[in-house]
N, C-alpha and C. Protein backbone atom coordinates (compact mmCIF):
# COMPACT_ATOMS: atom_id res chain seq x y z
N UNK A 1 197.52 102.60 148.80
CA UNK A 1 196.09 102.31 148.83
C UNK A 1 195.77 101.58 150.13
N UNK A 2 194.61 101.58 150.54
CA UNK A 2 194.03 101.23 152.00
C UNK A 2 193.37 100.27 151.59
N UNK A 3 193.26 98.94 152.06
CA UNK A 3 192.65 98.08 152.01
C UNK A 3 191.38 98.27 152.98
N UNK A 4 190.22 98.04 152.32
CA UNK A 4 189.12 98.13 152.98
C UNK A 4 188.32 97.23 153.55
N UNK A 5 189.24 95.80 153.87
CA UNK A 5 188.65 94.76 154.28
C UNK A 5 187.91 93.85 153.48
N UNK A 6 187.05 94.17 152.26
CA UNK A 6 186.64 93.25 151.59
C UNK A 6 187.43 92.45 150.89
N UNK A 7 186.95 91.44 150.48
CA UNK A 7 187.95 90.14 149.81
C UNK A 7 187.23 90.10 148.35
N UNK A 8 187.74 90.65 147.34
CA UNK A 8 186.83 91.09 145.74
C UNK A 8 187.42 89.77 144.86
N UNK A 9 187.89 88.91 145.91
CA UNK A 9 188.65 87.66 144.84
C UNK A 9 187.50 86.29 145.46
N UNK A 10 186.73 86.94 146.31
CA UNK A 10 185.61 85.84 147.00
C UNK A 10 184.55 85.51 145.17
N UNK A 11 184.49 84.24 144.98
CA UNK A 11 183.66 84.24 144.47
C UNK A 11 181.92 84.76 144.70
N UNK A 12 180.88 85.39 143.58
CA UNK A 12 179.79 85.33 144.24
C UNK A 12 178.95 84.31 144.65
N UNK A 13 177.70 84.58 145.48
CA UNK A 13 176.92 83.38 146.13
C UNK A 13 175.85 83.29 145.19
N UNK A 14 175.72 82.15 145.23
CA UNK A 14 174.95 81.88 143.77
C UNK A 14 173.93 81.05 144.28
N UNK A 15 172.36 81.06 143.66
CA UNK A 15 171.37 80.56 144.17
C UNK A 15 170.98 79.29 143.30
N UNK A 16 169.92 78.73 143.80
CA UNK A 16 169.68 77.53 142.60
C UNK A 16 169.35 77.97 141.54
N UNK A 17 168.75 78.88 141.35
CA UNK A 17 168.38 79.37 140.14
C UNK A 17 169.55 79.81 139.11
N UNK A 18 170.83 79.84 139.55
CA UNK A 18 171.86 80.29 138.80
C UNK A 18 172.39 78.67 138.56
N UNK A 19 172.49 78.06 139.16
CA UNK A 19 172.59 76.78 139.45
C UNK A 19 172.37 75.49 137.87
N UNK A 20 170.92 75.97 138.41
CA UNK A 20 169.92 75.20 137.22
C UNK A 20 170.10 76.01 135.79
N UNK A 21 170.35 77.32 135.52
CA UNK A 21 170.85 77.68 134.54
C UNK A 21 171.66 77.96 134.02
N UNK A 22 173.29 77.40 134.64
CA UNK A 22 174.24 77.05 134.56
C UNK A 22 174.47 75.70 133.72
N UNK A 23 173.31 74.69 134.40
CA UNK A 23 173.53 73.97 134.06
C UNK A 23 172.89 72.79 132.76
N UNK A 24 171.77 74.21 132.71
CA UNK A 24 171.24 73.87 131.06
C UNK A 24 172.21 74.34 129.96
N UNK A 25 172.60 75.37 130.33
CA UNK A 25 173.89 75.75 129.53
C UNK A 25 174.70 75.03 129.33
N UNK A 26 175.33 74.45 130.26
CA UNK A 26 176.10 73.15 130.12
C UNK A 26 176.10 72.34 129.31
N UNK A 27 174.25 71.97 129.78
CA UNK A 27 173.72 70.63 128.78
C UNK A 27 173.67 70.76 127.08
N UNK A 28 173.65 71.85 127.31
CA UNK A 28 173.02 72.32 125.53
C UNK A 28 174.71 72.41 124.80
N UNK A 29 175.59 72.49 125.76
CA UNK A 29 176.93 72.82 125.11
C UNK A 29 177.80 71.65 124.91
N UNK A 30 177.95 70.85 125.83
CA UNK A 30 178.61 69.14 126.05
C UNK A 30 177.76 67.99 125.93
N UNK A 31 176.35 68.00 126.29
CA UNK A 31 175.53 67.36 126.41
C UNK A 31 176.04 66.64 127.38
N UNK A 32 174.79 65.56 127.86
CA UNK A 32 174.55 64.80 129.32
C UNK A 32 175.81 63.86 129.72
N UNK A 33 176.22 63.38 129.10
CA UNK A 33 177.79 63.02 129.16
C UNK A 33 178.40 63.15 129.94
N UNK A 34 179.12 64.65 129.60
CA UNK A 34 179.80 65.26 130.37
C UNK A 34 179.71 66.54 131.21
N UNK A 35 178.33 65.98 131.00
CA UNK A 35 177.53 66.96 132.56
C UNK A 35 177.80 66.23 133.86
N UNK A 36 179.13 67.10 134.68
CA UNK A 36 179.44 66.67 135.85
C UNK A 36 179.20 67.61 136.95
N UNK A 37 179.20 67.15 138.16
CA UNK A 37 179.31 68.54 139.13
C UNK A 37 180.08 69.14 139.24
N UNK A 38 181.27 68.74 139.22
CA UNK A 38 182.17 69.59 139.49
C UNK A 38 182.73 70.34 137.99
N UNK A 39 182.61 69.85 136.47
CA UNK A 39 182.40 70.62 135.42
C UNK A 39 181.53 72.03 135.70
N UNK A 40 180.32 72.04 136.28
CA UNK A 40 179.60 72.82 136.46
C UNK A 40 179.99 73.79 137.76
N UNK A 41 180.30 73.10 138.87
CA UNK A 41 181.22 73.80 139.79
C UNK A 41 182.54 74.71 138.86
N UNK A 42 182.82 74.68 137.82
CA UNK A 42 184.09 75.16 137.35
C UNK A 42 183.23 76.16 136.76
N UNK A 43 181.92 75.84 136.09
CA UNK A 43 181.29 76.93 134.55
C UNK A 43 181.20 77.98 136.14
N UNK A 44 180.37 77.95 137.47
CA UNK A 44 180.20 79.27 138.55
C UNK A 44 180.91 79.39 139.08
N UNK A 45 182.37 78.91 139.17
CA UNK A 45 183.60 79.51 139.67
C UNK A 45 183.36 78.96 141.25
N UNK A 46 183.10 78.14 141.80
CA UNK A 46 182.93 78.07 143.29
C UNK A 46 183.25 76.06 142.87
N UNK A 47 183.86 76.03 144.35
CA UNK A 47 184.00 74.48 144.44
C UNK A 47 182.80 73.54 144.16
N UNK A 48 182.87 72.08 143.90
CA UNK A 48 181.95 71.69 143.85
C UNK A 48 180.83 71.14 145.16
N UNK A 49 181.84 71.14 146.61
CA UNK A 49 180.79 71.19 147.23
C UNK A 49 179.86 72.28 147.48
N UNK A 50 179.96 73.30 146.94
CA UNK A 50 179.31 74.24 147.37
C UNK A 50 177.48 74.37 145.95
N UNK A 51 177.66 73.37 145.40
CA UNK A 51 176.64 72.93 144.57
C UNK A 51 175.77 72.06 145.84
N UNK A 52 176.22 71.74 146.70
CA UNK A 52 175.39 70.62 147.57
C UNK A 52 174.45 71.65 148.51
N UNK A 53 174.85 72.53 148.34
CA UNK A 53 173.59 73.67 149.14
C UNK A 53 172.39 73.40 148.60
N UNK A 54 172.58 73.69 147.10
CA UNK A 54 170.80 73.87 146.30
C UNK A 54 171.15 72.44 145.73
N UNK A 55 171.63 71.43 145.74
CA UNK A 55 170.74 70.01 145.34
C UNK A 55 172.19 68.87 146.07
N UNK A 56 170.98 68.09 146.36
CA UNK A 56 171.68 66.67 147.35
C UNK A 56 172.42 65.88 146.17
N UNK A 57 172.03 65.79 144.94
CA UNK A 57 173.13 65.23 144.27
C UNK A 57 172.28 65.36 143.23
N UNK A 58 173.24 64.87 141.86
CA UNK A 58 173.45 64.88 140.53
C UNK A 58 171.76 64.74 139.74
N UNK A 59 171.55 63.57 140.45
CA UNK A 59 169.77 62.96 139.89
C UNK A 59 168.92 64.45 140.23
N UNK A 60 169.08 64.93 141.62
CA UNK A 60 167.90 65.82 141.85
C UNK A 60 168.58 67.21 140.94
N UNK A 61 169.69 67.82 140.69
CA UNK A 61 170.13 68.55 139.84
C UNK A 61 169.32 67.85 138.23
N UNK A 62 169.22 66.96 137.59
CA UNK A 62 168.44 66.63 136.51
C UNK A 62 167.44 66.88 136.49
N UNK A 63 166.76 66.39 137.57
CA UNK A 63 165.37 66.39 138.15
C UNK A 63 164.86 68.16 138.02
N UNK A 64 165.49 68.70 138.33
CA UNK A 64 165.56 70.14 138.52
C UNK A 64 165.23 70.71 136.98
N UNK A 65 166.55 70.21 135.84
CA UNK A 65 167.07 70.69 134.49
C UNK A 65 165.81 69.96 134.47
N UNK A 66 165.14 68.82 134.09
CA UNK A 66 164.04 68.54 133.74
C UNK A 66 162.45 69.40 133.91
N UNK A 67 162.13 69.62 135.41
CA UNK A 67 161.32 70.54 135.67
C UNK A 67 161.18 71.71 134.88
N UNK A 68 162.32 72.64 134.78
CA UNK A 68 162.65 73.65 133.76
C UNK A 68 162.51 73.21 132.04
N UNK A 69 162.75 72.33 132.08
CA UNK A 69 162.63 71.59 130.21
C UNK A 69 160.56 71.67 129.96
N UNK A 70 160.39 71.71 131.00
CA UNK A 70 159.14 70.92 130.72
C UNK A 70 158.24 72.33 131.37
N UNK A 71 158.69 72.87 131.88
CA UNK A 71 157.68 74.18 132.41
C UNK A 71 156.34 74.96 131.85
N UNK A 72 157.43 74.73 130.06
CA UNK A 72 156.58 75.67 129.54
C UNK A 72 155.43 75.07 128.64
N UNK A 73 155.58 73.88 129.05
CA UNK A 73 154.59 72.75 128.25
C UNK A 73 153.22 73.06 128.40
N UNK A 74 152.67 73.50 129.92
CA UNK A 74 151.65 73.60 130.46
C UNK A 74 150.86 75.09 130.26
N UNK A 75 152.14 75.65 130.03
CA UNK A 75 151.92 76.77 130.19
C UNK A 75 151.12 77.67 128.70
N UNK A 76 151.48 76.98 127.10
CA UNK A 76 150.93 77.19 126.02
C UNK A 76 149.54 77.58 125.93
N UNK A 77 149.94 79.05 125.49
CA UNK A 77 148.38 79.52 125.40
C UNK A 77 147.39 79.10 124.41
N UNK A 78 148.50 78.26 123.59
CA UNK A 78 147.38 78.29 122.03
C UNK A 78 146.04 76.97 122.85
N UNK A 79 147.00 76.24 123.69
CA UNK A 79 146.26 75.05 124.48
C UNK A 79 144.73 75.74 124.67
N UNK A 80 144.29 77.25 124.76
CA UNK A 80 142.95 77.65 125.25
C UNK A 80 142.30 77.03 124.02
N UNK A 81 142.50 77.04 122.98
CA UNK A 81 141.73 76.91 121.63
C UNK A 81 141.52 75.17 121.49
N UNK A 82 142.22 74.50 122.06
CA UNK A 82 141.69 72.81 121.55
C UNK A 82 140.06 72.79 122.34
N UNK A 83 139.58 71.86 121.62
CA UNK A 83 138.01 71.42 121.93
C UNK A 83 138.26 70.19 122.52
N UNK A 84 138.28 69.32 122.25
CA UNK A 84 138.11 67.63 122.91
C UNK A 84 139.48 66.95 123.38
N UNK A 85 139.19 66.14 124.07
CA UNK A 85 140.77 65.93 124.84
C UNK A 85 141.59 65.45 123.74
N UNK A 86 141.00 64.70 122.82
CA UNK A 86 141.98 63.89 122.03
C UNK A 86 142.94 65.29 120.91
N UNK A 87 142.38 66.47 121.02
CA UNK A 87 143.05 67.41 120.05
C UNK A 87 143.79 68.05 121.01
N UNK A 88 143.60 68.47 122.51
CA UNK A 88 144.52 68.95 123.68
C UNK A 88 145.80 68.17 123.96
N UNK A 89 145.40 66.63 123.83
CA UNK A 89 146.39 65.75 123.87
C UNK A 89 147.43 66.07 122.86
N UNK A 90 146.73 66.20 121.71
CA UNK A 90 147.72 66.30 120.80
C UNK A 90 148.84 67.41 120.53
N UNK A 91 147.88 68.60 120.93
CA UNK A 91 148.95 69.67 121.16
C UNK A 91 149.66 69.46 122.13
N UNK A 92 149.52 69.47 123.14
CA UNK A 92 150.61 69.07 124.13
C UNK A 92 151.67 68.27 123.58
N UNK A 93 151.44 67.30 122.93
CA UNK A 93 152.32 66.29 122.92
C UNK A 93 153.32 66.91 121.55
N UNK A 94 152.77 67.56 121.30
CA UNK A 94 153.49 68.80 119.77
C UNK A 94 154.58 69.34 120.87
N UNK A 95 154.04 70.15 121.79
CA UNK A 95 154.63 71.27 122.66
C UNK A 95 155.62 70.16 123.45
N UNK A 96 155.01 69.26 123.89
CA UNK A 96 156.27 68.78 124.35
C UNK A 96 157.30 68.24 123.32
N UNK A 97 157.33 67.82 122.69
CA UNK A 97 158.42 67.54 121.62
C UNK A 97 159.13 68.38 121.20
N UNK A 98 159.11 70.06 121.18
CA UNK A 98 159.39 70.69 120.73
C UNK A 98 160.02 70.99 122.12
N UNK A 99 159.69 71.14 123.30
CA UNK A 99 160.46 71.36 124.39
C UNK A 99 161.56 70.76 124.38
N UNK A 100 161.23 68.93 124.40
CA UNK A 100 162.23 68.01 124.43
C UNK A 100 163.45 68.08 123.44
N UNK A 101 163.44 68.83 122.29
CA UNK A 101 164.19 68.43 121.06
C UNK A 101 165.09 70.38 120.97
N UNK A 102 164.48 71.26 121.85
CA UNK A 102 165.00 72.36 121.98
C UNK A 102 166.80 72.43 122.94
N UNK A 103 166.65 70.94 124.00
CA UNK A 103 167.89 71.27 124.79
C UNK A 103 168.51 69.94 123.95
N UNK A 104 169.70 69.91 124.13
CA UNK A 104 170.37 68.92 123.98
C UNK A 104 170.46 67.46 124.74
N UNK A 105 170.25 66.29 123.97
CA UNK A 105 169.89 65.68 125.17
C UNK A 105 168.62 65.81 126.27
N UNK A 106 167.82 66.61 125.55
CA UNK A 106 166.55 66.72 126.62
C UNK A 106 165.80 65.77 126.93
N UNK A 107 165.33 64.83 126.39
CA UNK A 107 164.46 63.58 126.10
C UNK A 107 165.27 62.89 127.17
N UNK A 108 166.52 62.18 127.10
CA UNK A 108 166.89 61.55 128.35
C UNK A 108 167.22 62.26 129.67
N UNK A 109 167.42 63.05 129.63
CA UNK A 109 167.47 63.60 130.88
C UNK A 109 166.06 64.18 131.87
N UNK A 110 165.07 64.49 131.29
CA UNK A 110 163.48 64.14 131.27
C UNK A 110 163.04 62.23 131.78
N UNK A 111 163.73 61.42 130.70
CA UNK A 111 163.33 60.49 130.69
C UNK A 111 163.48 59.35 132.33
N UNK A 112 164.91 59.91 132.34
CA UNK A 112 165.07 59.69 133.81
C UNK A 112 164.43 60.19 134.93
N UNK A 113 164.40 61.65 135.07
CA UNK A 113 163.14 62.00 136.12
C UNK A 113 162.29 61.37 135.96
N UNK A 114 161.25 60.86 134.80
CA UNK A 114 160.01 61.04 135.09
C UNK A 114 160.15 59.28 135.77
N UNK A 115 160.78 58.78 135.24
CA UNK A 115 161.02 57.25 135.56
C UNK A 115 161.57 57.18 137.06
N UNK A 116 161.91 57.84 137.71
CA UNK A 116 162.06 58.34 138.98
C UNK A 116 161.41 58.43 139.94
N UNK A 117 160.45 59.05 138.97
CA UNK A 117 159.31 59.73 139.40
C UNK A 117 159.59 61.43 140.57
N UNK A 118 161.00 61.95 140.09
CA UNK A 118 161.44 63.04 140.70
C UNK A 118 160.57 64.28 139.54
N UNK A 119 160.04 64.13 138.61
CA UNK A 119 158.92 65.32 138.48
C UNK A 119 157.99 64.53 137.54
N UNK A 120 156.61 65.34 137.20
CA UNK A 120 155.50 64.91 136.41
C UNK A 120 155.24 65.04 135.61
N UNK A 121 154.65 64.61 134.71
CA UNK A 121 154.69 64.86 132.95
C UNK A 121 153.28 65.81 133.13
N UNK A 122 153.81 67.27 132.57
CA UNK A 122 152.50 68.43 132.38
C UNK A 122 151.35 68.14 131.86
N UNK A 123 151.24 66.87 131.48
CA UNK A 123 150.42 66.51 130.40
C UNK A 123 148.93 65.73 131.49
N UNK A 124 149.68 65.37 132.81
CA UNK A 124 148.41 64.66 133.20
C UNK A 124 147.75 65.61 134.14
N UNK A 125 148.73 66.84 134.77
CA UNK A 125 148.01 67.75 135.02
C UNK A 125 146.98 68.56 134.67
N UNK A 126 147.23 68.75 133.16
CA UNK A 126 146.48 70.20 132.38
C UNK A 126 145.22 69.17 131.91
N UNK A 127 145.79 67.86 131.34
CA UNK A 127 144.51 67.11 131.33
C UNK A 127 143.42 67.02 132.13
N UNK A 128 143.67 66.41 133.37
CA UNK A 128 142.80 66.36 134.20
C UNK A 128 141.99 67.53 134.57
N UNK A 129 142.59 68.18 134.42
CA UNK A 129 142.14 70.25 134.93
C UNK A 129 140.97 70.06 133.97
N UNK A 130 141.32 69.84 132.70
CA UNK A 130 140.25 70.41 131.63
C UNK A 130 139.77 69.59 131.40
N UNK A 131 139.72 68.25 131.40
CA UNK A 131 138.37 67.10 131.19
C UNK A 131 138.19 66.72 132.59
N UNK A 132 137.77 66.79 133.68
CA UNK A 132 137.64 66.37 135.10
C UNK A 132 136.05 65.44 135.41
N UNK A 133 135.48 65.80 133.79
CA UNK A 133 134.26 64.63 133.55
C UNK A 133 134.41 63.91 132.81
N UNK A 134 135.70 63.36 132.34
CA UNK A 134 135.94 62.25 131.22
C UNK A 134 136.31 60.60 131.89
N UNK A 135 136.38 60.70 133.29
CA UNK A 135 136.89 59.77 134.11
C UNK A 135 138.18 59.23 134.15
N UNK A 136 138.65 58.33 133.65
CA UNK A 136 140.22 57.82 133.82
C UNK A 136 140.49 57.94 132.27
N UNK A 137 140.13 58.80 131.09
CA UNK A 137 140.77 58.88 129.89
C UNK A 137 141.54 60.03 130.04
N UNK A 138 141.76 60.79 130.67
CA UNK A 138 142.83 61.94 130.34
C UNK A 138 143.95 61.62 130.99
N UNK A 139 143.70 60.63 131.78
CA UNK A 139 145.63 59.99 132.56
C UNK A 139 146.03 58.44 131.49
N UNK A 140 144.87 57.99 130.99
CA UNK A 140 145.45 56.86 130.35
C UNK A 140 146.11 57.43 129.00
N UNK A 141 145.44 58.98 128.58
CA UNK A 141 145.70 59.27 126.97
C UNK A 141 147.25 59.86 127.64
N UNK A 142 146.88 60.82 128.89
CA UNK A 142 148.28 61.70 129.44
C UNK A 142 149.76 60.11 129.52
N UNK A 143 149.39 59.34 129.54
CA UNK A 143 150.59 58.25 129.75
C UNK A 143 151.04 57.93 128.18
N UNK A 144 149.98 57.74 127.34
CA UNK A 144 150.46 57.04 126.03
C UNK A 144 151.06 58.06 125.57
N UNK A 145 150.84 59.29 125.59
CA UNK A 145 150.89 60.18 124.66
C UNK A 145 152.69 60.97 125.30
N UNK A 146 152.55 60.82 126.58
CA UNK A 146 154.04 61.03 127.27
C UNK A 146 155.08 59.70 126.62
N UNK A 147 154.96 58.58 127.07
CA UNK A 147 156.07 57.94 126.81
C UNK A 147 156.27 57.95 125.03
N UNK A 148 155.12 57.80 124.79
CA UNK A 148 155.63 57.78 122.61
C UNK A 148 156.30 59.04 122.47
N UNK A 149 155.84 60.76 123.11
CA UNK A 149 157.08 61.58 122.59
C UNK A 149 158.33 61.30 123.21
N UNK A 150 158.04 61.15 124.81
CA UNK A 150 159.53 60.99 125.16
C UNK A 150 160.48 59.79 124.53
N UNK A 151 159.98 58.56 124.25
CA UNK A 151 160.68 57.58 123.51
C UNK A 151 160.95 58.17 121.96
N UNK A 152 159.66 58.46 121.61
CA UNK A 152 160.62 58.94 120.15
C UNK A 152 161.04 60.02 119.97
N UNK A 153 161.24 60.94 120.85
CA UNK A 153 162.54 62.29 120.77
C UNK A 153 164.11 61.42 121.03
N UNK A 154 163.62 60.82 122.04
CA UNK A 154 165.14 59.77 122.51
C UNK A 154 166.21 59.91 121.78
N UNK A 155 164.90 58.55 120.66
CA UNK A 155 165.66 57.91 119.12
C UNK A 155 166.19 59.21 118.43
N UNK A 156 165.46 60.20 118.50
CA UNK A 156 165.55 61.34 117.17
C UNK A 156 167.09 62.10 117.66
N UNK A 157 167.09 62.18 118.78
CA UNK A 157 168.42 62.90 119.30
C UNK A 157 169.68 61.87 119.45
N UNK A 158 169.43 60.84 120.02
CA UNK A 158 170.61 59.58 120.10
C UNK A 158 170.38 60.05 118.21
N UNK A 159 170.08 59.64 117.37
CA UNK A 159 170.28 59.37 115.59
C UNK A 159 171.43 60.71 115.26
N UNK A 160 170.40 61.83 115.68
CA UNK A 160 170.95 63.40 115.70
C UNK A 160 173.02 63.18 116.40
N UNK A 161 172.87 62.47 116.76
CA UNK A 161 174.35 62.40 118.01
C UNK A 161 175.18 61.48 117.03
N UNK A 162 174.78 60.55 116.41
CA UNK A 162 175.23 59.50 116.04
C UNK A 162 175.48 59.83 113.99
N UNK A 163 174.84 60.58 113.93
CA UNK A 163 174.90 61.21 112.46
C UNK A 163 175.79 62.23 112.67
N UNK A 164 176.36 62.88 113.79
CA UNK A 164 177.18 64.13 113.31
C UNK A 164 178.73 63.31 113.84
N UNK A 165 178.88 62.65 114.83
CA UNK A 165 179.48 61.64 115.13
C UNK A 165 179.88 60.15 113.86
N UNK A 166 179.40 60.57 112.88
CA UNK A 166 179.84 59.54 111.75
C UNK A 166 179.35 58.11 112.03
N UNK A 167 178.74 57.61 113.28
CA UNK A 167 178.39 56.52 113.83
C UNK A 167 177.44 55.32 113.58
N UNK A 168 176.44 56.55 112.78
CA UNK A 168 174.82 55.97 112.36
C UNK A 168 175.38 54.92 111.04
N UNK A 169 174.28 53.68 111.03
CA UNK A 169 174.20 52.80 109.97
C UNK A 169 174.09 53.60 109.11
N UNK A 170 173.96 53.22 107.51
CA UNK A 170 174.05 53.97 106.26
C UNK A 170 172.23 53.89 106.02
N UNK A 171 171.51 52.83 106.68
CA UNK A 171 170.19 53.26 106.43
C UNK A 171 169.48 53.81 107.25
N UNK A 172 170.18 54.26 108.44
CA UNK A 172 169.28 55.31 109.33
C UNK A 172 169.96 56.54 108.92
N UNK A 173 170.94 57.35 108.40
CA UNK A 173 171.92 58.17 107.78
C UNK A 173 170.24 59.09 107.48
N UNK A 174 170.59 60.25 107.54
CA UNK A 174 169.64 60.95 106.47
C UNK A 174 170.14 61.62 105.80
N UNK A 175 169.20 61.74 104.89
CA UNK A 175 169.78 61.93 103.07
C UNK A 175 168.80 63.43 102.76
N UNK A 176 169.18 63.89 101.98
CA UNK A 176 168.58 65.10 101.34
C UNK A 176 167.38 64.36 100.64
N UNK A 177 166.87 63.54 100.22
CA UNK A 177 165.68 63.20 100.22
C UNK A 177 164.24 62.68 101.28
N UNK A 178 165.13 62.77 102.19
CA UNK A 178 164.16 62.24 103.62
C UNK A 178 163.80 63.86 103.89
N UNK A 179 164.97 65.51 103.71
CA UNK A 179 163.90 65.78 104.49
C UNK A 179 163.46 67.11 103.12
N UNK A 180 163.48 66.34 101.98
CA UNK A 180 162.66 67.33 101.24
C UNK A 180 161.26 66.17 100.67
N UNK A 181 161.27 65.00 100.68
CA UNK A 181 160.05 64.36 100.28
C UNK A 181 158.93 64.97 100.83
N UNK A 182 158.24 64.49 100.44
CA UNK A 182 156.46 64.58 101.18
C UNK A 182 155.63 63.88 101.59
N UNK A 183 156.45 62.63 102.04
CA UNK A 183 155.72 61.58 102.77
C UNK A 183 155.52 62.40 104.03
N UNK A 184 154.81 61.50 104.90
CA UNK A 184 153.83 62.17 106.18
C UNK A 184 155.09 62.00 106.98
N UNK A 185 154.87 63.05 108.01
CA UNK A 185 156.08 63.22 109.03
C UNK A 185 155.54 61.83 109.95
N UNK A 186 156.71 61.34 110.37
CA UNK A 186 155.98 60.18 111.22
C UNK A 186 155.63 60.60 112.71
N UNK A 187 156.49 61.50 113.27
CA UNK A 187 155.90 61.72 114.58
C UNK A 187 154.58 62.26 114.44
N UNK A 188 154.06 63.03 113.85
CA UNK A 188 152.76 63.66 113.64
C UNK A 188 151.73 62.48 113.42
N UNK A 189 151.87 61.68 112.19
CA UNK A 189 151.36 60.64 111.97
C UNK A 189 150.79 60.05 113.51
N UNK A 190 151.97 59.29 113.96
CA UNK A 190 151.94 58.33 114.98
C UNK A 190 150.92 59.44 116.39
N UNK A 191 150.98 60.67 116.25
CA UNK A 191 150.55 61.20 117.75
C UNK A 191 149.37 61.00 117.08
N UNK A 192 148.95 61.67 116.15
CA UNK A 192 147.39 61.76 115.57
C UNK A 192 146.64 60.01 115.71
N UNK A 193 147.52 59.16 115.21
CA UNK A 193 146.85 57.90 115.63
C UNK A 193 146.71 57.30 117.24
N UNK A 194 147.48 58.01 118.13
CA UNK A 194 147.16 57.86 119.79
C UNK A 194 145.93 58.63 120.06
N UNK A 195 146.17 59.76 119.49
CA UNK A 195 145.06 60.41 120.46
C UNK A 195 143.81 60.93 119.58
N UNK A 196 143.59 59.66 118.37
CA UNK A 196 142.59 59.95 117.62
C UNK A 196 141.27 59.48 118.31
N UNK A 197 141.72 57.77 119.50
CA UNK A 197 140.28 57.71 120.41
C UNK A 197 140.26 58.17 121.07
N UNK A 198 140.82 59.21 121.74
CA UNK A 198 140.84 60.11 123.02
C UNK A 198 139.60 60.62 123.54
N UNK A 199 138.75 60.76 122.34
CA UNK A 199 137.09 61.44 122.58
C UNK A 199 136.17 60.34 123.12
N UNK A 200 136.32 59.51 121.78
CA UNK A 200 135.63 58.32 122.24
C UNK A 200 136.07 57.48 123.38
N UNK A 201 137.22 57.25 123.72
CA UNK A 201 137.20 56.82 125.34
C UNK A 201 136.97 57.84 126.24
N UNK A 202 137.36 58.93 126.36
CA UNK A 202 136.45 59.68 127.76
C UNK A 202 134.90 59.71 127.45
N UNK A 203 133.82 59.70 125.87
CA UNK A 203 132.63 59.70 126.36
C UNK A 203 132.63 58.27 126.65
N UNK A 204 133.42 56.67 126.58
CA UNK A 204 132.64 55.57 126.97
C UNK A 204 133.03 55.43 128.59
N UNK A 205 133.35 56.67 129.51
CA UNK A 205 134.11 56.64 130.82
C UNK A 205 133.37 56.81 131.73
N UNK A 206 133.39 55.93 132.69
CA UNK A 206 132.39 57.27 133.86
C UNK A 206 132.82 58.29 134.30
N UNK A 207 132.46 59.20 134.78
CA UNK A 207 132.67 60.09 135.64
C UNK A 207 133.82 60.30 136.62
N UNK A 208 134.70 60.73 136.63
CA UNK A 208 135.54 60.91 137.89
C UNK A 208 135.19 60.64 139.16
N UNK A 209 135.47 60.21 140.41
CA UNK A 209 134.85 60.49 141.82
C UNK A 209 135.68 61.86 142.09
N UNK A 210 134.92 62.99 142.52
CA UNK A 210 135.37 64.19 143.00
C UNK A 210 135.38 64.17 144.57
């Protein structure tokens, strides 16, 4: 046989985009832990400096997995159908929880970007877009309504980690009666009571300066 010069033992070149979904995979499989670079350098077969092409280090790789966690937050079509900010707020803050509680570990690894400030919570964007005459209530509701899901997905996933891990106290433990009762879900509860003045503070607001 004739060798034809190519080298078929070269690993392929891999873009960020293989990168970043490498490394949600990761996350969802080991969780944040033992999300390392060079773990992840092993899942695409290429050294780990060669991860330093598409991100300067570990934080902006999160920063990244975060952006992607949170993409599709903004993006919810049912969002056309809310009327007043305080019911937009609320869906969002549904949609994001459900983002956050979909990856493993999503809530902290989110929680760190946004505390970073290496990406933005979708929530003060789409707000502002759609009340832009409510004045400063769609960034004060977009803040409350971000840190209460991201803090209480946190708890719900650290509990989730710590219950399959044998770890949890015996009264945070959940029991086959916590999740067949019919008491009120508390996250629902608690969002509905944030963003129940949401109306009434953007009409007591002025105006935006445009």
């Amino acid at each position: 046989m004739v060798a034809d010069g190519s080298n078929s033992s070269r690993a392929p070149r891999r873009s960020k985009t293989d990168v970043v979904d490498a490394a949600l995979a990761l996350l969802d499989r080991v969780g944040l832990p033992d999300l390392s670079m060079r773990r992840l350098a092993d899942e695409l077969g290429v050294q780990p400096s060669a991860l330093y092409w598409h991100v300067e280090s570990k934080q902006e790789l999160l920063a990244a997995l975060s952006a992607r966690i949170l993409a599709p937050v903004a993006a919810d079509a049912a969002l056309t159908a809310a009327g007043g900010l305080g019911e937009a707020a609320r869906m969002l803050g549904e949609r994001l929880h459900d983002r956050l509680l979909a990856h493993r570990d999503g809530a902290e690894v989110v929680s760190s970007s946004l505390a970073l400030g290496l990406v933005d919570s979708p929530l003060h964007l789409v707000l502002a877009e759609r009340y832009p005459d409510a004045g400063h209530a769609p960034q004060i509701v977009a803040d409350a309504v971000t840190h209460f899901v991201v803090g209480y997905t946190f708890h719900e996933q650290q509990r989730t980690a710590a219950d399959a891990f044998g770890v949890a106290a015996r009264a945070a433990a959940l029991t086959p009666d916590d999740v067949t009762s019919r008491r009120p879900d508390p996250f629902a509860a608690a969002l509905a009571l944030i963003t129940a003045g949401a109306d009434l503070a953007a009409a007591s607001e002025p105006p935006a300066r445009r």
